[in-house]
Protein backbone atom coordinates (compact mmCIF):
# COMPACT_ATOMS: atom_id res chain seq x y z
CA UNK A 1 103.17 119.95 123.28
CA UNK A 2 103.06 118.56 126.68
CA UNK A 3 104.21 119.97 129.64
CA UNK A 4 107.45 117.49 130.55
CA UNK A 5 106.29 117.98 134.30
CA UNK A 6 102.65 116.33 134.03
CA UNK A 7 102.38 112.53 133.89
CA UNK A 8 102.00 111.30 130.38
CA UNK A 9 100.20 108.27 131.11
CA UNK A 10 99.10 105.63 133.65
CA UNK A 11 101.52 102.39 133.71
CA UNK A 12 101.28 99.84 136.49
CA UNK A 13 103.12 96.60 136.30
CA UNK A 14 101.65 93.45 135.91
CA UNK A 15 103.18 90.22 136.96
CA UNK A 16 102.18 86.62 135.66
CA UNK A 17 102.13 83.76 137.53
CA UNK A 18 103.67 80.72 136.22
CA UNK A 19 100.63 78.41 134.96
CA UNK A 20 101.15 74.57 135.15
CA UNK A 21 99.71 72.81 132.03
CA UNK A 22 97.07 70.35 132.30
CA UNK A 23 97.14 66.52 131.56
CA UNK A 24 96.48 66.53 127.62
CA UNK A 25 93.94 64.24 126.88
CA UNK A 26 94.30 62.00 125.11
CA UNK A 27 97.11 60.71 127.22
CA UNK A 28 100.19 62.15 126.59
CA UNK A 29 102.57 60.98 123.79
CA UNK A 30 106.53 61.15 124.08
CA UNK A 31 107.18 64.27 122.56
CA UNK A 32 109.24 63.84 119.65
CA UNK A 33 111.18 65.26 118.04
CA UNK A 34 106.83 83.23 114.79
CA UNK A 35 107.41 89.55 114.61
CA UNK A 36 110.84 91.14 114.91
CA UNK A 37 114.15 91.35 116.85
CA UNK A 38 116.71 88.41 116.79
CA UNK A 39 118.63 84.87 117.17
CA UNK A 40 118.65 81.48 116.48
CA UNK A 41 119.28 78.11 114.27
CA UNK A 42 117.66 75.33 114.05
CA UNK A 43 116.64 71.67 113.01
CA UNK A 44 114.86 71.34 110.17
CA UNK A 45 112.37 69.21 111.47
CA UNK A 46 113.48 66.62 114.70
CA UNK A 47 112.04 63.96 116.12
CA UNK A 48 113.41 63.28 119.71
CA UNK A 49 113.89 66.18 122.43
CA UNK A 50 117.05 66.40 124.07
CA UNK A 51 117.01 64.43 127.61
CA UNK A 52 117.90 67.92 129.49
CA UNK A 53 114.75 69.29 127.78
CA UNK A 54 112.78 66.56 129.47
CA UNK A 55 114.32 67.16 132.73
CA UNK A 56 113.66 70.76 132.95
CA UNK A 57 110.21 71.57 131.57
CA UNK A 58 107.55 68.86 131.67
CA UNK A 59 106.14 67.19 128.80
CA UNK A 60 104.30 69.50 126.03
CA UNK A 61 103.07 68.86 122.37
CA UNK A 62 105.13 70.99 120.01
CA UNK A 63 104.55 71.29 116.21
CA UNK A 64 106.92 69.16 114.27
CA UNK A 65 107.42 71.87 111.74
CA UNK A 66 110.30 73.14 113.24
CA UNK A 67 112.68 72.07 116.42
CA UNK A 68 114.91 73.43 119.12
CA UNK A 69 117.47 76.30 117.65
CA UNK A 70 120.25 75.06 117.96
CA UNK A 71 123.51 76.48 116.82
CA UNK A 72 124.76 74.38 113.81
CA UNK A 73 128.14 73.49 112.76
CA UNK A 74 127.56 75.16 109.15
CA UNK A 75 126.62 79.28 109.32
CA UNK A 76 123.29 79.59 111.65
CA UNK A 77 120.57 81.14 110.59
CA UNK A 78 117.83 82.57 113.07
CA UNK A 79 118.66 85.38 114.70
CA UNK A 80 121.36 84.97 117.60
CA UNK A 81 121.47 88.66 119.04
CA UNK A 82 120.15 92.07 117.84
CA UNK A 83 120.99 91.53 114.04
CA UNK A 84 122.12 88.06 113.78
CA UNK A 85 119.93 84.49 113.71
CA UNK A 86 121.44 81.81 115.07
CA UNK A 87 122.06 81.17 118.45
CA UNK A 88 118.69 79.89 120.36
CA UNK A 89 116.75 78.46 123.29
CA UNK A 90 116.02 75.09 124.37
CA UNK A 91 112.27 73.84 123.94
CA UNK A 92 110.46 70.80 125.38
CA UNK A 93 110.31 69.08 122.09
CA UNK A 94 112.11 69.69 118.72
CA UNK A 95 110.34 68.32 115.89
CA UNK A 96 110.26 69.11 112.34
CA UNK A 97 113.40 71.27 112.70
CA UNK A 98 114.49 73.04 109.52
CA UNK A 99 117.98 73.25 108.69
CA UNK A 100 120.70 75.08 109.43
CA UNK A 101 118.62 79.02 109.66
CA UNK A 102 115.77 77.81 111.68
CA UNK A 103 113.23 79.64 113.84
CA UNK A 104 113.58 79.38 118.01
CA UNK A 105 110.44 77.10 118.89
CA UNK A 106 109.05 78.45 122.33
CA UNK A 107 108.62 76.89 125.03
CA UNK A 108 107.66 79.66 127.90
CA UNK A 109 107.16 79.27 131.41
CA UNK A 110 103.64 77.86 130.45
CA UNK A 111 104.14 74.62 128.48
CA UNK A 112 101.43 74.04 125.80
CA UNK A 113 98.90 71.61 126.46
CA UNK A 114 97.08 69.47 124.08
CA UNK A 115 93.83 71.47 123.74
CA UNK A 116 95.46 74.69 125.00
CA UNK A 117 93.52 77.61 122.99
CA UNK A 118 91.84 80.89 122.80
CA UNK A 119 88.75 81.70 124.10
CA UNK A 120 86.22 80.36 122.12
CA UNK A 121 85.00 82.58 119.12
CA UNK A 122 81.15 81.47 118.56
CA UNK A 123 80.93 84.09 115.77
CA UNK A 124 83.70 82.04 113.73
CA UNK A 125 83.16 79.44 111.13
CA UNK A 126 85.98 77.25 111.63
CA UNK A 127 85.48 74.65 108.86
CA UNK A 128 85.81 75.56 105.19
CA UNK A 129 81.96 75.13 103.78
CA UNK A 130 83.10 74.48 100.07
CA UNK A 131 79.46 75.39 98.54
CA UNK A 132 80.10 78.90 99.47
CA UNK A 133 83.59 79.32 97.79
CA UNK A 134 81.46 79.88 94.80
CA UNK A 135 79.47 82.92 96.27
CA UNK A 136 82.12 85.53 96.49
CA UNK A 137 83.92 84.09 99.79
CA UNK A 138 87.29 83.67 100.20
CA UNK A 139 89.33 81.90 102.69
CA UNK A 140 92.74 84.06 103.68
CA UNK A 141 92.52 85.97 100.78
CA UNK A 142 96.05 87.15 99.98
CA UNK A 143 96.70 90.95 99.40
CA UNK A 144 100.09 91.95 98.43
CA UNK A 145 101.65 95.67 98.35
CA UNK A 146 104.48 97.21 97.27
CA UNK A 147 104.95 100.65 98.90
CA UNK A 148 101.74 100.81 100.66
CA UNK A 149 99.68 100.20 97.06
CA UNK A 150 98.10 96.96 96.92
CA UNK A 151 98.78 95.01 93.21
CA UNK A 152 97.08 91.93 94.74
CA UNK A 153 93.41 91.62 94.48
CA UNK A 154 90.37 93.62 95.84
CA UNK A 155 88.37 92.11 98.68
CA UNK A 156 86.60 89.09 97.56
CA UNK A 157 87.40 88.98 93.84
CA UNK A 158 90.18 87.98 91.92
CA UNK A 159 93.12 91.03 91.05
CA UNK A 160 92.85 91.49 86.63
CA UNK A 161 95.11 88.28 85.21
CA UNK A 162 95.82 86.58 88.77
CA UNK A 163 95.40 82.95 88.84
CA UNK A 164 93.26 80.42 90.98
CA UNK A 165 96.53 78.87 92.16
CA UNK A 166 97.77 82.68 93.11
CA UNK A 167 94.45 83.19 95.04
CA UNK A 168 94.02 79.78 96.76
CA UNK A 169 98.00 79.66 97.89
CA UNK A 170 100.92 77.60 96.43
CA UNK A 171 101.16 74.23 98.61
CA UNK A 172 105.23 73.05 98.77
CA UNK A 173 104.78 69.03 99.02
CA UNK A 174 107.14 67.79 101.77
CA UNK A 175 108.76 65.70 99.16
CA UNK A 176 110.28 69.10 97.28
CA UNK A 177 112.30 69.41 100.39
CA UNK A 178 114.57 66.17 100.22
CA UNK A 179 115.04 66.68 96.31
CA UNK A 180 117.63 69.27 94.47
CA UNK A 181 120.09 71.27 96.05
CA UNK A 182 118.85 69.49 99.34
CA UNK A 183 118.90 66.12 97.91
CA UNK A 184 122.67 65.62 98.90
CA UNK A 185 121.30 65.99 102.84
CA UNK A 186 119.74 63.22 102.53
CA UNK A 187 119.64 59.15 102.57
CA UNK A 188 117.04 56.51 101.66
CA UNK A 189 114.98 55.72 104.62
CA UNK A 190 114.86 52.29 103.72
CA UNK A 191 116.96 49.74 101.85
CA UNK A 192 115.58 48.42 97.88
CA UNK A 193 115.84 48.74 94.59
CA UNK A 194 113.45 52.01 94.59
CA UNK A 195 115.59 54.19 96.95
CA UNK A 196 113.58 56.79 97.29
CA UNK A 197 109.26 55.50 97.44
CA UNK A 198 106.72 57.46 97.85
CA UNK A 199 104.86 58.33 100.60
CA UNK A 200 100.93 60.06 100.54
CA UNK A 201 99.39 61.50 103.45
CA UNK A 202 95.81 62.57 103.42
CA UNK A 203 95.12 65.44 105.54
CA UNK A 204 91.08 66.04 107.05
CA UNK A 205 89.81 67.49 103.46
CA UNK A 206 89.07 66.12 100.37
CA UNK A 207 92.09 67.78 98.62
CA UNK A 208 94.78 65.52 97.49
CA UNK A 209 97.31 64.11 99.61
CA UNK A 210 100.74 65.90 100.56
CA UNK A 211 103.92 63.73 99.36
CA UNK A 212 106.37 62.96 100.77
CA UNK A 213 109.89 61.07 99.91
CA UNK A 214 110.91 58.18 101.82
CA UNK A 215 114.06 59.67 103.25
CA UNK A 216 115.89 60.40 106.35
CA UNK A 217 118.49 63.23 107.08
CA UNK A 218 122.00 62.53 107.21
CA UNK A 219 122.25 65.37 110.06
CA UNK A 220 119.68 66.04 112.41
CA UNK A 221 119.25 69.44 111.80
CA UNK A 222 117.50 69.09 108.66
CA UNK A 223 114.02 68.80 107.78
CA UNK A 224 112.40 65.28 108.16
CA UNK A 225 109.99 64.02 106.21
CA UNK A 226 108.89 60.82 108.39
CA UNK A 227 108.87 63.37 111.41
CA UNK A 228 106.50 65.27 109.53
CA UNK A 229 104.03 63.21 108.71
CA UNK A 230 103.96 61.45 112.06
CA UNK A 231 103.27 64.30 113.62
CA UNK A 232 101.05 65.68 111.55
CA UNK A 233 98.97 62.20 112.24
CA UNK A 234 99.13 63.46 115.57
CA UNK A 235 97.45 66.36 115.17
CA UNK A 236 94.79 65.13 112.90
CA UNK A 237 94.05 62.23 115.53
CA UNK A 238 93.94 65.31 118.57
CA UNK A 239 91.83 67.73 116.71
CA UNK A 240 89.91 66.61 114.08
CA UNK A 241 88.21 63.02 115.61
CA UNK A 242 86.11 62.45 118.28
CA UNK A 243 86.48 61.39 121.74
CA UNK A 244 86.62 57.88 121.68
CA UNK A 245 88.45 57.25 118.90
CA UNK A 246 90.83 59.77 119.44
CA UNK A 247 91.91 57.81 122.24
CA UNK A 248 92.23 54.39 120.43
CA UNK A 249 94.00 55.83 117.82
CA UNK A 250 96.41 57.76 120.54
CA UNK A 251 97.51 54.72 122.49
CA UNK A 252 101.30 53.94 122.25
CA UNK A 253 100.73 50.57 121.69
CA UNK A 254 98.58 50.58 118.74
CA UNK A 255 98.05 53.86 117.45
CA UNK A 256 99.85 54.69 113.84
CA UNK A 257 102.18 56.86 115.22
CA UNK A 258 103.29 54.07 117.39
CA UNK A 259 103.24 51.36 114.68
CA UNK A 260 104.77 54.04 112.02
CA UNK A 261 107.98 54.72 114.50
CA UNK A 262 108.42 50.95 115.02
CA UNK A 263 108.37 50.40 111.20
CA UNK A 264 110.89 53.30 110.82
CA UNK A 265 113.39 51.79 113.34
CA UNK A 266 112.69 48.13 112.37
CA UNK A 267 113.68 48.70 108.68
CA UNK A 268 110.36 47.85 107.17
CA UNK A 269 109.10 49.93 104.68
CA UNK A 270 105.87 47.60 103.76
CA UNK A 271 104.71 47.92 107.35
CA UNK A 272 105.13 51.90 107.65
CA UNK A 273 103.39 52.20 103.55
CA UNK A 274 100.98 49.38 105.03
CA UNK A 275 99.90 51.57 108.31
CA UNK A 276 99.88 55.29 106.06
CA UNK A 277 97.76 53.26 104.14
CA UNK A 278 95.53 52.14 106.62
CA UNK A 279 95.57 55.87 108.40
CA UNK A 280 94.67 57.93 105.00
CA UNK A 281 91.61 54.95 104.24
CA UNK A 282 90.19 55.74 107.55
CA UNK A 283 90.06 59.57 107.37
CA UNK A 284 88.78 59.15 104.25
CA UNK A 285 85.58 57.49 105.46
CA UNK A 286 85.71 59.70 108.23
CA UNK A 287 85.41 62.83 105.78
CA UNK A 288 82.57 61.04 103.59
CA UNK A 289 80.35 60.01 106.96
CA UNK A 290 80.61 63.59 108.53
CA UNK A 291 82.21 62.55 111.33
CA UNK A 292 85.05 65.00 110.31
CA UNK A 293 82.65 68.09 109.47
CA UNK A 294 80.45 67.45 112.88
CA UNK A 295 83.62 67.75 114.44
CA UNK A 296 85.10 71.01 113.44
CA UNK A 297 82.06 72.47 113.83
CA UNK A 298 81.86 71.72 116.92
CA UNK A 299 84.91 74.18 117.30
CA UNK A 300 85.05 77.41 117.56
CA UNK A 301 89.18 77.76 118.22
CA UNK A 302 91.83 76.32 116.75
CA UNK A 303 94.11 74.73 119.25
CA UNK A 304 97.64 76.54 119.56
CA UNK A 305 99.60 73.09 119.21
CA UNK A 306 97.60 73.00 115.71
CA UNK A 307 98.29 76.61 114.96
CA UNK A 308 102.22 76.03 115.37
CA UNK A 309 102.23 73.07 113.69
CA UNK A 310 100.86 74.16 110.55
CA UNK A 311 102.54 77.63 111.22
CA UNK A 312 105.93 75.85 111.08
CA UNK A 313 105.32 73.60 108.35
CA UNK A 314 105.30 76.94 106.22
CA UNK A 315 108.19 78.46 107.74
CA UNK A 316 110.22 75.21 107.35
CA UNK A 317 109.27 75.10 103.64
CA UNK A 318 110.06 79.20 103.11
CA UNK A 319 111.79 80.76 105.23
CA UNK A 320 114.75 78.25 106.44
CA UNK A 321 116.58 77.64 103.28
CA UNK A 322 116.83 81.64 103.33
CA UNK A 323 116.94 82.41 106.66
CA UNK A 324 120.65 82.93 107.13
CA UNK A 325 120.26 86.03 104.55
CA UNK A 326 118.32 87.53 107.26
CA UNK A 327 121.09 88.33 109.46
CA UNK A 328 122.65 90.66 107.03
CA UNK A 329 120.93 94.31 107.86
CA UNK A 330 121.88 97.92 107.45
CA UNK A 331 121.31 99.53 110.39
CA UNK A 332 119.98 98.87 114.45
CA UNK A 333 116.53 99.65 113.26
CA UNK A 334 116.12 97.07 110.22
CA UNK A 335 117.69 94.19 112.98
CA UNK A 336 115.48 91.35 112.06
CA UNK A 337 114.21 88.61 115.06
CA UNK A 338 110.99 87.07 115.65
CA UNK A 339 107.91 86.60 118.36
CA UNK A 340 107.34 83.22 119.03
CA UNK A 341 103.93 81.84 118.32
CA UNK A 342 103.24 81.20 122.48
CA UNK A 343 104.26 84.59 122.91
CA UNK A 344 102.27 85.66 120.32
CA UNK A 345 99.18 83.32 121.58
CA UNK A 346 99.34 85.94 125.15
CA UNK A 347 98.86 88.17 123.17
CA UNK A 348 96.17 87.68 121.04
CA UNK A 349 94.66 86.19 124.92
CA UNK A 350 95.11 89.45 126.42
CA UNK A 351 93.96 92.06 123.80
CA UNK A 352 91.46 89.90 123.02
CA UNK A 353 91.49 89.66 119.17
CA UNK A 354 88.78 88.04 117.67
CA UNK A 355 87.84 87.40 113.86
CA UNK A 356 85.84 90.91 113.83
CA UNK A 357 88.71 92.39 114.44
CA UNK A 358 91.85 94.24 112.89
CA UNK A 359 95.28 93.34 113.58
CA UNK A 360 98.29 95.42 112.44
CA UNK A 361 101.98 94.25 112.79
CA UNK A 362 104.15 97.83 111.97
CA UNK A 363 107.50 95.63 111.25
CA UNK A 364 106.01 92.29 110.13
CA UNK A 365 109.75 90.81 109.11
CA UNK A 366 108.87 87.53 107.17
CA UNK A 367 105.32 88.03 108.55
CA UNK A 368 104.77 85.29 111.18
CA UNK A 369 102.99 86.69 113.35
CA UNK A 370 100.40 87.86 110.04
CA UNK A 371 100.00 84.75 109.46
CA UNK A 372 99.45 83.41 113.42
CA UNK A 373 96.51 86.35 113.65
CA UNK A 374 95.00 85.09 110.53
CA UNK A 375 95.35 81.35 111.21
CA UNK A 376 94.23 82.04 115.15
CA UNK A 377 92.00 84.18 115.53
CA UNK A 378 90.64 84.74 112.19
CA UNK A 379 91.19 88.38 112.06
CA UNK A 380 91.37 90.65 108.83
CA UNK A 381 95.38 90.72 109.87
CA UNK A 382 97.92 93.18 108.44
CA UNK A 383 101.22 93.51 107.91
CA UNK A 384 104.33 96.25 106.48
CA UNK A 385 108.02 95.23 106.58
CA UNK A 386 110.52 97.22 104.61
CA UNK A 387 113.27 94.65 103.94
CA UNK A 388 112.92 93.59 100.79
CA UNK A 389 113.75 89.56 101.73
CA UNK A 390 112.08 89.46 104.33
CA UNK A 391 108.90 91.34 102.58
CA UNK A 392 109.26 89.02 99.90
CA UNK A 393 109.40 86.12 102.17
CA UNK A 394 106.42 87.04 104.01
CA UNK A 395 104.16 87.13 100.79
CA UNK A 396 105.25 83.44 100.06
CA UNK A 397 104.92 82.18 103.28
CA UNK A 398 100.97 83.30 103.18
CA UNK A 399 100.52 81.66 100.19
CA UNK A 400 101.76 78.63 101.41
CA UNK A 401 99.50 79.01 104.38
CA UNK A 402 97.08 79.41 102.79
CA UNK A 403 97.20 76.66 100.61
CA UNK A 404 98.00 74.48 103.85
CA UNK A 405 94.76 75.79 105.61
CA UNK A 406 92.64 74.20 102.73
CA UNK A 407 94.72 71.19 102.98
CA UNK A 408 93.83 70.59 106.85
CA UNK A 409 89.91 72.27 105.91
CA UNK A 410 90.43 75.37 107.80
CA UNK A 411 89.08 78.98 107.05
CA UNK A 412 91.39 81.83 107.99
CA UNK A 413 90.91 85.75 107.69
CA UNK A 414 92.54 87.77 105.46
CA UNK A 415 96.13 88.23 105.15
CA UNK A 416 97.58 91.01 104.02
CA UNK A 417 101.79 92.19 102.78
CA UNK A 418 102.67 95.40 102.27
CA UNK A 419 106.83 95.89 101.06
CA UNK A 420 107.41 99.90 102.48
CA UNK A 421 107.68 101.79 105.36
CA UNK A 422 105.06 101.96 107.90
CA UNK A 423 106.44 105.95 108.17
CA UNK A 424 105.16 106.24 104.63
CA UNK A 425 102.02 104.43 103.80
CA UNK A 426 98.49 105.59 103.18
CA UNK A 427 97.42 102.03 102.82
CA UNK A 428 98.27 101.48 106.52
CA UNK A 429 97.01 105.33 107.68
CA UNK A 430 93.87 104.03 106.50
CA UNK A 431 94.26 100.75 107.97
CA UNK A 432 95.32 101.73 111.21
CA UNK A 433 92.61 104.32 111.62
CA UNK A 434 90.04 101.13 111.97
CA UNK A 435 92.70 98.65 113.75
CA UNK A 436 91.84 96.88 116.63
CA UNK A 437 95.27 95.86 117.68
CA UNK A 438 98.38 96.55 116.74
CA UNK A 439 101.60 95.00 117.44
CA UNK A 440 105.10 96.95 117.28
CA UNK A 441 108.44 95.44 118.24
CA UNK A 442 110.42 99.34 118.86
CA UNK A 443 113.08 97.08 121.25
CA UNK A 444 115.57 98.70 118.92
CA UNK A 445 113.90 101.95 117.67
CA UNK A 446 115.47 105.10 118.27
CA UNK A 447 113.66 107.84 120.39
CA UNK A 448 112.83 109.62 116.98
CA UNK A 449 111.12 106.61 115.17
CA UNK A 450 109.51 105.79 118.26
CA UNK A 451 107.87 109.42 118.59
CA UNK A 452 107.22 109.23 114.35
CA UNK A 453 104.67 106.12 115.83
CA UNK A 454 103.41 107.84 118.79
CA UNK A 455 101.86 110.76 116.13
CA UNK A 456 100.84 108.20 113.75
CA UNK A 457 98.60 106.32 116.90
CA UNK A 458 97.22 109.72 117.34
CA UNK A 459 94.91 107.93 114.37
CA UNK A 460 94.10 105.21 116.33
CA UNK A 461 90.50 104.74 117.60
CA UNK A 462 89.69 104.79 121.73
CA UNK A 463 89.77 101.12 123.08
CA UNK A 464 92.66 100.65 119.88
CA UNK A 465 95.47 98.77 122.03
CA UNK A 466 99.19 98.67 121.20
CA UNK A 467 101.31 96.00 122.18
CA UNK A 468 105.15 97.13 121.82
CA UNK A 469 108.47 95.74 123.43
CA UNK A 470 109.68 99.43 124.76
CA UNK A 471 107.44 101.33 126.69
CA UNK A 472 105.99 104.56 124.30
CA UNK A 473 105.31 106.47 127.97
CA UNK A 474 108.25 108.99 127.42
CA UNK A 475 110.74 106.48 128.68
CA UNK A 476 109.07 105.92 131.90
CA UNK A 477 110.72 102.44 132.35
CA UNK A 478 113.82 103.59 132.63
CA UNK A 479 113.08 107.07 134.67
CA UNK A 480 113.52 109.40 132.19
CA UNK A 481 110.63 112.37 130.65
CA UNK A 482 110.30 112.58 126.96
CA UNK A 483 108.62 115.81 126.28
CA UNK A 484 107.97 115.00 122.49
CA UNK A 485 105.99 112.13 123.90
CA UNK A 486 102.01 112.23 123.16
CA UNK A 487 101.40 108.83 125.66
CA UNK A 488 99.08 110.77 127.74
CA UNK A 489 96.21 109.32 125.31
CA UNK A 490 97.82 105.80 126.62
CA UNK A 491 97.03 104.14 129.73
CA UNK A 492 99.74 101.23 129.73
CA UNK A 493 100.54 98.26 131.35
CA UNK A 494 103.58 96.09 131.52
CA UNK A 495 103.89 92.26 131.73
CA UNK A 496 106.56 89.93 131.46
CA UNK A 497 106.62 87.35 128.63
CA UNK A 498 108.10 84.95 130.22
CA UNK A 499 111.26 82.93 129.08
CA UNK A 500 112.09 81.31 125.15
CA UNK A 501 109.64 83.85 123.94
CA UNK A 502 111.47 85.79 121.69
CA UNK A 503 114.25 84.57 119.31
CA UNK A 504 117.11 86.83 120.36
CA UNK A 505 117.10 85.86 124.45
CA UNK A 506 116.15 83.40 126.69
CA UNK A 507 115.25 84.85 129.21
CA UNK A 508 111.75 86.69 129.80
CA UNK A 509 111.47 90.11 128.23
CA UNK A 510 109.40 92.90 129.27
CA UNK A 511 106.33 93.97 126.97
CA UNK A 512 103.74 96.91 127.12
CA UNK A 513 99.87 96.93 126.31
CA UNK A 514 99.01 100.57 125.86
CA UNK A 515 95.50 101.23 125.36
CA UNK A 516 93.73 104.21 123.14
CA UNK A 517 92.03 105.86 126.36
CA UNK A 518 91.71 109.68 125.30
């Protein structure tokens, strides 16, 4: 026990200065249209940002995947407040919104730039080598727990009767999203006998193409197929080319994504198959020269527009048709709400995570910000979340990741889902007695959960930092001694996230980075 009249630990406020993106290179293209706590709805996949967006922020790439949250007309669906999902922010460009429960896209004070990323990682192999899959390596090897027990498989081998789809991820083909119960949201894109073509896109891997249907939304809120594969083009054209013909391919003249949209407003289906056509032929030949490989291995991060585009994709195809269930809780301490992925991106910058490293997320909710670690940085990432949905939710979304990070040829660390409570696992004890980082949104804990985690850090090893949305130094940002409080091992620093960072506010909200010091 602590003496209440001692200081429990050292906390000095940090303030960050606005940053003002750079010109992405290529030149800009007209934008078209993932933790805990709560609000908003959005699009399921948009492809033109609102003109009061473009006023107010300047021009940034966003992931497609999903768009501004916007409140819908039916029953929203990402959290609105502490417990609900559906109100939201503005962003700088919606894009493959998801329905009517969609996740807040962030915008921040610091727009994202083209080939905005984390420091490089030189001890990271980027690119999947597919020689090595046969030598015992995996590539975001799924582990899922119920209870803190893991009934997935053990590191590097396949769990007793579960399958090569189960270990390689479960990829949802865009054109499963305009068919069934969603099929009634949605018109032929173009007139003909065959209403409903389809479309193939081949991503930078010699997997299969994604498919897609030929269809546009009847409301604007729901997922778009044609948004999503122009802006996965993007993307490919950004990251995965060189230079030079990165450029050409960019203009917005010529480029496919230029000719595609023309085609898609001029009525002409030949023209837009036509130009796919021509696109998938030439990363084809770009795979089978090396131009592709030489290229990713030339990287050593994965750019953030990248990571949210592929990190929405999977939301959009998970989460959203389910997402409105998340608003129904049972108390202020299971509220669900989410971290958006440039909030998340600070904070992987500032602590510094690296794929060495071990990140734990006590609270995971449908486990974005698992799967942003994993994708990112390549860590061994982690994550507990005792609502059953939202556990449940979480384990499909990283197999769907993961089967999307073979489709664009990228090795991630390993993910894994634990269903329980973080008060009451030995798989995490043991976890977080090696972690690196770990991430904790307490905004809504009470003062006796919050000192149930302050015992449990006692675990943690010196340098370990925790990132958490209430201070854990006895209550020192509001004035007030908690003499249960062990913080004194914690010297702590606060920041400010900076606004459309979380999906229950707007408006910037106050974090802490406490570091293991004694």
């Amino acid at each position: 026990m602590f003496e209440p009249s001692k200081p429990k630990i050292k906390t000095r406020t940090v303030t960050i200065l606005k940053k003002v993106a750079p010109t992405p290179v290529p030149a800009p293209r007209t934008p078209a249209t993932n933790g805990r706590s709560g609000a908003p709805a959005a699009n399921r996949y948009q492809l033109t940002t609102s003109s009061s967006a473009q006023r107010q922020r300047p021009v940034a790439r966003e992931s497609p995947a999903v768009s501004n949250i916007r409140k819908r007309k039916v029953t929203p669906s990402t959290p609105p407040q502490w417990a609900s999902s559906d109100e939201s922010s503005d962003d700088e460009s919606g894009r493959l919104a998801v329905g009517a429960n969609k996740r807040l896209k962030s915008s921040s004070t610091e727009p994202t730039s083209n080939n905005r990323q984390l420091e490089p990682d030189t001890t990271r192999r980027i690119r999947i080598r597919r020689d090595s899959e046969t030598n015992g390596h995996t590539n975001g090897h799924i582990k899922g727990h119920t209870n803190g027990h893991t009934n997935g498989a053990s590191a590097g081998r396949p769990a007793k009767g579960e399958s090569d789809r189960s270990r390689r991820g479960s990829l949802t083909h865009g054109s499963l999203m305009t068919r069934g119960e969603f099929g009634k949201n949605y018109r032929p894109a173009w007139p003909g006998p065959n209403k409903h073509p389809n479309l193939e896109l081949q991503y930078p891997s010699p997997l299969p193409p994604e498919s897609f249907e030929a269809k546009v939304p009847t409301d604007s809120s729901e997922y778009n197929p044609l948004g999503d594969i122009q802006f996965t083009i993007e993307e490919i054209i950004s990251h995965y080319l060189p230079p030079d013909l990165s450029i050409e391919l960019s203009s917005d003249v010529t480029g496919p994504v230029r000719k595609l949209k023309r085609a898609a407003a001029s009525g002409q289906f030949v023209d837009y198959q036509l130009e796919l056509v021509r696109f998938n032929k030439m990363v084809k030949s770009k795979l089978a020269d090396g131009t592709i490989a030489a290229k990713m291995d030339s990287m050593h991060a994965i750019p953030l527009s990248l990571v949210k585009h592929m990190t929405q994709q999977t939301y959009a195809r998970i989460v959203s048709p389910q997402s409105h269930k998340l608003r129904k809780v049972k108390g202020k301490e299971t509220t669900y709400g989410e971290l958006l992925p440039i909030f998340v991106h600070r904070i992987f910058s500032q602590t510094a995570l690296k794929s060495h490293h071990v990140f734990v997320d006590l609270g995971s909710g449908v486990g974005n910000v698992v799967l942003q670690s994993a994708l990112q940085t390549g860590a061994e990432s982690w994550g507990i979340e005792v609502m059953d949905l939202a556990a449940s939710l979480a384990t499909k979304q990283a197999h769907e990741l993961r089967a999307r990070a073979r489709l664009w040829n990228l090795s991630i660390g390993d993910m894994h889902l634990l269903h329980g409570s973080f008060l009451d696992s030995p798989t995490i004890d043991a976890v977080l007695a090696r972690a690196d980082v770990v991430l904790v949104n307490n905004k809504v804990f009470g003062e006796a959960l919050n000192n149930a985690l302050l015992q449990k850090f006692l675990d943690l090893k010196i340098g370990a930092k925790v990132v958490s949305l209430e201070s854990f130094g006895g209550g020192v940002s509001k004035g007030v001694r908690n003499e249960q409080s062990i913080a004194g091992l914690f010297d702590e620093e606060r920041f400010e996230s900076g606004t459309d960072c979380v999906s229950w506010a707007g408006e910037s909200v106050e974090y802490f980075i406490a570091t293991k010091a004694r």
